[in-house]
C-alpha atoms as a PDB file:
ATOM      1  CA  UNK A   1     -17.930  20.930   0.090  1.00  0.00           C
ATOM      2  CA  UNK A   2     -15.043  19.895  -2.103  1.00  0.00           C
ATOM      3  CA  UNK A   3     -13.782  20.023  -5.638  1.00  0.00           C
ATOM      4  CA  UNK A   4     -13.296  16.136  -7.254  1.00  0.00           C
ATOM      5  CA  UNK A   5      -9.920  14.836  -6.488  1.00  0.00           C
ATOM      6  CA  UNK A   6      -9.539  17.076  -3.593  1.00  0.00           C
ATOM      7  CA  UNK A   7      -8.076  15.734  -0.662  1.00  0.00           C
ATOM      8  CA  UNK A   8     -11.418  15.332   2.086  1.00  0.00           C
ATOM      9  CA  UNK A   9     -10.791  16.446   5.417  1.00  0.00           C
ATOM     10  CA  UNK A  10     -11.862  14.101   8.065  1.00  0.00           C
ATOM     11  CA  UNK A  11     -14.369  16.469   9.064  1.00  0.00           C
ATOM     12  CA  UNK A  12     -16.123  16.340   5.934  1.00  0.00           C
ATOM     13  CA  UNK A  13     -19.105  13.614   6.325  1.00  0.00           C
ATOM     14  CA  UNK A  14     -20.195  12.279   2.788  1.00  0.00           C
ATOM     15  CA  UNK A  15     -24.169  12.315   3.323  1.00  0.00           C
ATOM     16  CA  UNK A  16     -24.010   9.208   0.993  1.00  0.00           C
ATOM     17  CA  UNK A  17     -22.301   6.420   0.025  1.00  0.00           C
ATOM     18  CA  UNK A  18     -22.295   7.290  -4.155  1.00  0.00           C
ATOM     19  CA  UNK A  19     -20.695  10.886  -2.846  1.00  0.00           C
ATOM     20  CA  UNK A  20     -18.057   9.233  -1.020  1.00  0.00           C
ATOM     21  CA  UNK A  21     -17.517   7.108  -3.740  1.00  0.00           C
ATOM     22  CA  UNK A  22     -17.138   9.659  -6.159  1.00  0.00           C
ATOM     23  CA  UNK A  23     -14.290  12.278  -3.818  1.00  0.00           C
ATOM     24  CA  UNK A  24     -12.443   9.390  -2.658  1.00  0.00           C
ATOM     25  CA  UNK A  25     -12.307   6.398  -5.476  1.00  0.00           C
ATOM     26  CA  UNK A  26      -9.639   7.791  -7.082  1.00  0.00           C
ATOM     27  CA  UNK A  27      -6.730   7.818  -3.533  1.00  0.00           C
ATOM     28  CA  UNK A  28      -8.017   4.541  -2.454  1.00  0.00           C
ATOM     29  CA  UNK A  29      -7.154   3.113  -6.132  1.00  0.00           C
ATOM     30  CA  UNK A  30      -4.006   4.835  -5.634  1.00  0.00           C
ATOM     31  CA  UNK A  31      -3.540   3.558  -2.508  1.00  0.00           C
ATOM     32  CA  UNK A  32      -4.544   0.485  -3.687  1.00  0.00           C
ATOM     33  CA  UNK A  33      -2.074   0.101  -6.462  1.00  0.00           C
ATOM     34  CA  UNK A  34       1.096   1.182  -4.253  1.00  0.00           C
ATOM     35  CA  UNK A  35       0.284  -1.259  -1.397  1.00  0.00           C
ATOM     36  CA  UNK A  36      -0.422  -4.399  -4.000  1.00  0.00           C
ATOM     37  CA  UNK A  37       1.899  -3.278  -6.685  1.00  0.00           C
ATOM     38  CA  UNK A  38      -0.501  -4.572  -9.270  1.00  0.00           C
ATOM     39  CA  UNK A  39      -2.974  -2.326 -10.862  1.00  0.00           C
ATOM     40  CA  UNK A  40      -5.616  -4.774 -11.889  1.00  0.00           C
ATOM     41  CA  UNK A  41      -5.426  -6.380  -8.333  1.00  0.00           C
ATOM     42  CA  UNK A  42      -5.927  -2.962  -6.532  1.00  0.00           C
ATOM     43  CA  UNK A  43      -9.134  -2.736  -8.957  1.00  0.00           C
ATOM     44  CA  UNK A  44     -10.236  -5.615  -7.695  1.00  0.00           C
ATOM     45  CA  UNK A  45      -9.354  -4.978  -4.348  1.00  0.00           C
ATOM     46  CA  UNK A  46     -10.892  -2.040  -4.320  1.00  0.00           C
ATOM     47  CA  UNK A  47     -14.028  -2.883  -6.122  1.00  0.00           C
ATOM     48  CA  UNK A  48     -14.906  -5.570  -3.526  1.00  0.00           C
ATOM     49  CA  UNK A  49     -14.147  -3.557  -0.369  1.00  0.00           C
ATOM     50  CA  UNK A  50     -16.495  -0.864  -1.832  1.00  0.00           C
ATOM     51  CA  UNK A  51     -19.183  -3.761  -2.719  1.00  0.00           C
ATOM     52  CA  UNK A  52     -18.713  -4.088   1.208  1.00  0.00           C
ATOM     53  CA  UNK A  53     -18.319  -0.593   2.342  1.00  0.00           C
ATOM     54  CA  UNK A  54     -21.730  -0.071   0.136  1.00  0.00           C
ATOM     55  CA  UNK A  55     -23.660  -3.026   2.151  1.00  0.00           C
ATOM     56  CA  UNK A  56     -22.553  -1.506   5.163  1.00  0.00           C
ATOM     57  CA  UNK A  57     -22.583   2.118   4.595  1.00  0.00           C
ATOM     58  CA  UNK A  58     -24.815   3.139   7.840  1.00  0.00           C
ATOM     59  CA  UNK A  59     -21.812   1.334  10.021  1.00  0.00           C
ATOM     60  CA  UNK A  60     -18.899   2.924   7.716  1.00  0.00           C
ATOM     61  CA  UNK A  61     -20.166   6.327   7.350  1.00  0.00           C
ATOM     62  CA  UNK A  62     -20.925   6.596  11.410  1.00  0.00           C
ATOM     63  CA  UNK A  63     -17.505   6.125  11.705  1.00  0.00           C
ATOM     64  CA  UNK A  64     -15.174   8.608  13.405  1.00  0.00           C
ATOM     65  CA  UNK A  65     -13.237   9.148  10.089  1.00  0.00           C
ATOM     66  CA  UNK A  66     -14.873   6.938   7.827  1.00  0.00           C
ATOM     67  CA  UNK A  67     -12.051   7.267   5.094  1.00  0.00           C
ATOM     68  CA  UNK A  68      -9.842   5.372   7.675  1.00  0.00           C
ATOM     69  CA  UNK A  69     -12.369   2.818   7.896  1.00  0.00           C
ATOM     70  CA  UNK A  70     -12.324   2.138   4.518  1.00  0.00           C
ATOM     71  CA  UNK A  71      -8.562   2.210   3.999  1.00  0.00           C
ATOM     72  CA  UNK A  72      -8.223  -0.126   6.901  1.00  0.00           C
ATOM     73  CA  UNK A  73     -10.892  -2.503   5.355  1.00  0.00           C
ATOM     74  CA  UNK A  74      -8.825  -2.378   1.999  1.00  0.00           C
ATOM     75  CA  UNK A  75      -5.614  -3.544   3.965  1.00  0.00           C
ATOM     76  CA  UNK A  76      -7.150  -6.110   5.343  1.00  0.00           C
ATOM     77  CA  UNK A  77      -8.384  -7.536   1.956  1.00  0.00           C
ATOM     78  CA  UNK A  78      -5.051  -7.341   1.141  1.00  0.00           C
ATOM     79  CA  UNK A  79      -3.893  -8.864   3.550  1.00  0.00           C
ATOM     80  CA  UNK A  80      -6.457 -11.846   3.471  1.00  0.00           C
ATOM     81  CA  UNK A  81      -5.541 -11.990  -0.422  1.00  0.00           C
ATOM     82  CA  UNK A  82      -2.218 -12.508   0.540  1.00  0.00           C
ATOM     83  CA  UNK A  83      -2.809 -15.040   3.091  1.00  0.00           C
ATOM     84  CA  UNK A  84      -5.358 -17.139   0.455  1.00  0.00           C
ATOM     85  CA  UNK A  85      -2.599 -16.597  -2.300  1.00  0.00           C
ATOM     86  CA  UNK A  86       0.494 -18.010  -0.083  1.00  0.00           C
ATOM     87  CA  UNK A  87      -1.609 -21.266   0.769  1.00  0.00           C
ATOM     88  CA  UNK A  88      -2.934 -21.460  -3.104  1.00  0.00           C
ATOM     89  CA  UNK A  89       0.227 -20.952  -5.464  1.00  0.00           C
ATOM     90  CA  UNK A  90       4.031 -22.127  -4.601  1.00  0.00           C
ATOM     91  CA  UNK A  91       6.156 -19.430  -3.723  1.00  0.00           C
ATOM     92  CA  UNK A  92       8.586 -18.476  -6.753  1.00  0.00           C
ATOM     93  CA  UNK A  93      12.303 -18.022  -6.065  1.00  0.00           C
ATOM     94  CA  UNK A  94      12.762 -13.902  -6.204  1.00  0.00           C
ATOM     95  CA  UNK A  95      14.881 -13.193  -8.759  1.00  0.00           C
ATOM     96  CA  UNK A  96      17.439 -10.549  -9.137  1.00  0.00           C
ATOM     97  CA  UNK A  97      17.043  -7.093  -9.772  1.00  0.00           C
ATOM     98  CA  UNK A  98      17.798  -5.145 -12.909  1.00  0.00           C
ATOM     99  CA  UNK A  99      20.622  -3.598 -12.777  1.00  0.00           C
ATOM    100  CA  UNK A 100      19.446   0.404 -12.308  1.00  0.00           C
ATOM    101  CA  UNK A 101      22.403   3.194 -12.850  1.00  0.00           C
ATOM    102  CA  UNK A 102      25.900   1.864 -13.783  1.00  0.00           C
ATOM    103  CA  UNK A 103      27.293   4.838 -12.194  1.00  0.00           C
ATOM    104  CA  UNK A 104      25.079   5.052  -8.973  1.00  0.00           C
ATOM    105  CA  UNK A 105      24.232   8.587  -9.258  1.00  0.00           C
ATOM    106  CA  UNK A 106      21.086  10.291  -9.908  1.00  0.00           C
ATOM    107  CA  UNK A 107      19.048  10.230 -13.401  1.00  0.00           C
ATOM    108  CA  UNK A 108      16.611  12.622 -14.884  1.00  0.00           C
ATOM    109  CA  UNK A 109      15.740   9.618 -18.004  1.00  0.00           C
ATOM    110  CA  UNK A 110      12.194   9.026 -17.388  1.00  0.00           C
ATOM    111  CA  UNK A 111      12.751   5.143 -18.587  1.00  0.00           C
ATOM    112  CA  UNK A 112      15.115   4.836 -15.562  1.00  0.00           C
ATOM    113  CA  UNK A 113      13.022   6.768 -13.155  1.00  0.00           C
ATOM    114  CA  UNK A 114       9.987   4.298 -13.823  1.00  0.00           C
ATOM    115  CA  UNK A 115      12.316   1.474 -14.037  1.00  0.00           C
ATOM    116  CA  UNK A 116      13.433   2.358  -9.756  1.00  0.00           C
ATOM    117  CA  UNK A 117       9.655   2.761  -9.071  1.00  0.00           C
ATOM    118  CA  UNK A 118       9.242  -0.636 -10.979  1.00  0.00           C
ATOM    119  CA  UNK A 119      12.010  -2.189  -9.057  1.00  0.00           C
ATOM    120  CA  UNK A 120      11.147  -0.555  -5.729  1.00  0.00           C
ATOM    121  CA  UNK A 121       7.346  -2.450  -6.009  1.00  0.00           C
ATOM    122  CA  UNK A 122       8.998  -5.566  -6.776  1.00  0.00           C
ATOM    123  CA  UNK A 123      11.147  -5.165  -3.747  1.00  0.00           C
ATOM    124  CA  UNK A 124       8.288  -4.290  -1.398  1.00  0.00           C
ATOM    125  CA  UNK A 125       6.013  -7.308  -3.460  1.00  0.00           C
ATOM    126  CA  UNK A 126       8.824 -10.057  -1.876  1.00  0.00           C
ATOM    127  CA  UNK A 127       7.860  -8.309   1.808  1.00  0.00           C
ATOM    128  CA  UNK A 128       5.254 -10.162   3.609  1.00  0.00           C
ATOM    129  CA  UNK A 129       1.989  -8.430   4.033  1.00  0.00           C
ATOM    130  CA  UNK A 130       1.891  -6.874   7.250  1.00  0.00           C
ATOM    131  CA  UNK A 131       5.319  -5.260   6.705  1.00  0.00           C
ATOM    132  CA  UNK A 132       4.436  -3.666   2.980  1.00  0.00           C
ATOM    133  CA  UNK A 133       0.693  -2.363   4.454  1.00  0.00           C
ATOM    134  CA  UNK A 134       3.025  -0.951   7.603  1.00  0.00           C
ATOM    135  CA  UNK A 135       5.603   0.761   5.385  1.00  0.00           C
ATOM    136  CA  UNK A 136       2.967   1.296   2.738  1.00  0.00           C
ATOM    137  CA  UNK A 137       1.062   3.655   5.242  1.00  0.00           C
ATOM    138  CA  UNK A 138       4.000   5.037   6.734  1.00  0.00           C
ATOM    139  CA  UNK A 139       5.999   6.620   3.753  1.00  0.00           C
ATOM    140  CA  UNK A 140       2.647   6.460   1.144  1.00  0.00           C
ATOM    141  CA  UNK A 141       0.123   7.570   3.554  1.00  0.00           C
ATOM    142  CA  UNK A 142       2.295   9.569   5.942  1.00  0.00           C
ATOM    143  CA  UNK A 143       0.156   7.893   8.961  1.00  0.00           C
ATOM    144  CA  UNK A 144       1.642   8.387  12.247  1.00  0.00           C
ATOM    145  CA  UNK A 145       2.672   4.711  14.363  1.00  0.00           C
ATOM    146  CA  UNK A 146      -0.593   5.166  16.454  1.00  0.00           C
ATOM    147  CA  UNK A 147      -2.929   5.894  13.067  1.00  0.00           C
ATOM    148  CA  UNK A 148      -0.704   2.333  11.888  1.00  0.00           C
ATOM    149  CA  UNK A 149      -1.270   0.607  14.483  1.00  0.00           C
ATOM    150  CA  UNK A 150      -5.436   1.995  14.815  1.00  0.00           C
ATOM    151  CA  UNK A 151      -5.659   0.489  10.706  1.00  0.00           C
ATOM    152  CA  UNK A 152      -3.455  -2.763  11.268  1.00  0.00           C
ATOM    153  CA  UNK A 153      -5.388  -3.494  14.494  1.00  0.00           C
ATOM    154  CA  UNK A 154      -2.154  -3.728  16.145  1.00  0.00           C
ATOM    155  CA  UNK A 155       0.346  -2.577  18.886  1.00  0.00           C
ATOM    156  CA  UNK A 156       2.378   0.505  18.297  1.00  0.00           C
ATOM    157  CA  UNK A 157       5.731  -2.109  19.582  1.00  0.00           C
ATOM    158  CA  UNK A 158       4.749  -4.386  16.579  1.00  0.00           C
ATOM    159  CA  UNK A 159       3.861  -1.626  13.605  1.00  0.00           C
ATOM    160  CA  UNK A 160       8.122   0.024  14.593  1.00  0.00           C
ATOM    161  CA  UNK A 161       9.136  -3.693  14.101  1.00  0.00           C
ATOM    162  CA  UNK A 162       7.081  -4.119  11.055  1.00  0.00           C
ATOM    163  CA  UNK A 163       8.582  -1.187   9.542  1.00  0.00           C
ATOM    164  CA  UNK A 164      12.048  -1.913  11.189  1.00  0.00           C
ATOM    165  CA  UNK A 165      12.420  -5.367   9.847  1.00  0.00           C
ATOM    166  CA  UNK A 166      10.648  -4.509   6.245  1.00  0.00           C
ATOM    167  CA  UNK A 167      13.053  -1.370   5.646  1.00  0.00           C
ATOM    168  CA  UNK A 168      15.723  -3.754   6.841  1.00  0.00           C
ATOM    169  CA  UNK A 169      15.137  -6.473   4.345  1.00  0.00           C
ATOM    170  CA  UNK A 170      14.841  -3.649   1.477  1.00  0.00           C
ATOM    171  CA  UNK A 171      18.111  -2.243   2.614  1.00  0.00           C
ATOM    172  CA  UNK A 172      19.622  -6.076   2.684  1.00  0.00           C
ATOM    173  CA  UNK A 173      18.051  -6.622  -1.223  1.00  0.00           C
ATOM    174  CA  UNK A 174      19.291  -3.026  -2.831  1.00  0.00           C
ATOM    175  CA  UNK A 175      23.092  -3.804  -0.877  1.00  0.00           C
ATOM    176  CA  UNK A 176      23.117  -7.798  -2.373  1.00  0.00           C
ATOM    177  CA  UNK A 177      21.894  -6.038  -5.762  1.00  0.00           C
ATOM    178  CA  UNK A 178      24.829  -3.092  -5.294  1.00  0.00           C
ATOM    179  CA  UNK A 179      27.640  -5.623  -4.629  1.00  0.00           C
ATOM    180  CA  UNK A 180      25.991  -7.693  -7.741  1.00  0.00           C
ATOM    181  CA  UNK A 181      26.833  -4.772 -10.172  1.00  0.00           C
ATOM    182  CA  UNK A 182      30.019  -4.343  -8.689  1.00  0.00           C
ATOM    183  CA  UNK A 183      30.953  -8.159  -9.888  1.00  0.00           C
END
């Protein structure tokens, strides 16, 4: 079939739920951690959309491409986290970002290389749900707008304005941090 960690083809049907498990635990974590930002929330994440997945593993494995299936359930649990957390906990102020090259040009320092990934997840973190899963599966994924709009249970219109208004807002917060440096 396929070596561990290999990517599956959609063609490939795991005859069981433990085999699945085993090729494809390792990119949903992954996907997990770059859509939440957090790596002990995409564990949990993940563990209880498997728990699910596993209780309903004749419905998820007669899937078309029951990969998708589970990706999309693991947005949604996201998403529903989200939703729970925003009515739960007060919403902090964001704060400004770190201040990333003092020259603006490009580093090969491995501190400041992890310090833009760090400061590009808190940017996406202060983007409301539907617009990180939307640009999480876009530029992470590399899903098409009609594979987007098929996981978000959406229209194709409303996945282009997701990712319209999210990149937007990013653009807006590196340009206010920019003219912050400048100061």
């Amino acid at each position: 079939m396929y070596a561990p960690g290999q990517l599956a083809r959609p063609t490939d049907r795991p005859s069981s739920f433990e085999q699945y498990v085993l090729h494809a635990r390792q990119r949903l974590y992954r996907f997990a951690v770059v859509l939440c930002g957090d790596p002990v929330l995409a564990g949990d994440l993940l563990g209880n959309v498997l728990g699910r997945a596993f209780e309903r593993w004749s419905q998820v494995s007669a899937a078309r491409d029951p990969h998708a299936y589970v990706r999309r359930m693991l947005v949604n649990e996201y998403v529903s986290w989200q939703r729970q957390r925003a009515r739960t906990f007060p919403h902090p102020e964001a704060g400004r970002l770190a201040d990333l090259r003092s020259d603006g040009g490009p580093t090969t320092d491995p501190v400041a290389e992890h310090a833009d990934r760090a400061a590009l997840l808190e940017e996406l973190s202060r983007l409301p749900a539907r617009q990180r899963a939307a640009i999480v599966l876009r530029y992470y994924a590399d899903l098409s707008d009609e594979d987007i709009a098929e996981t978000l249970g959406c229209r194709i219109g409303t996945v282009r304005s997701s990712i319209s208004r999210g990149l937007a807002t990013l653009r807006v917060t590196r340009t206010s941090s920019d003219d912050d440096r400048t100061t």
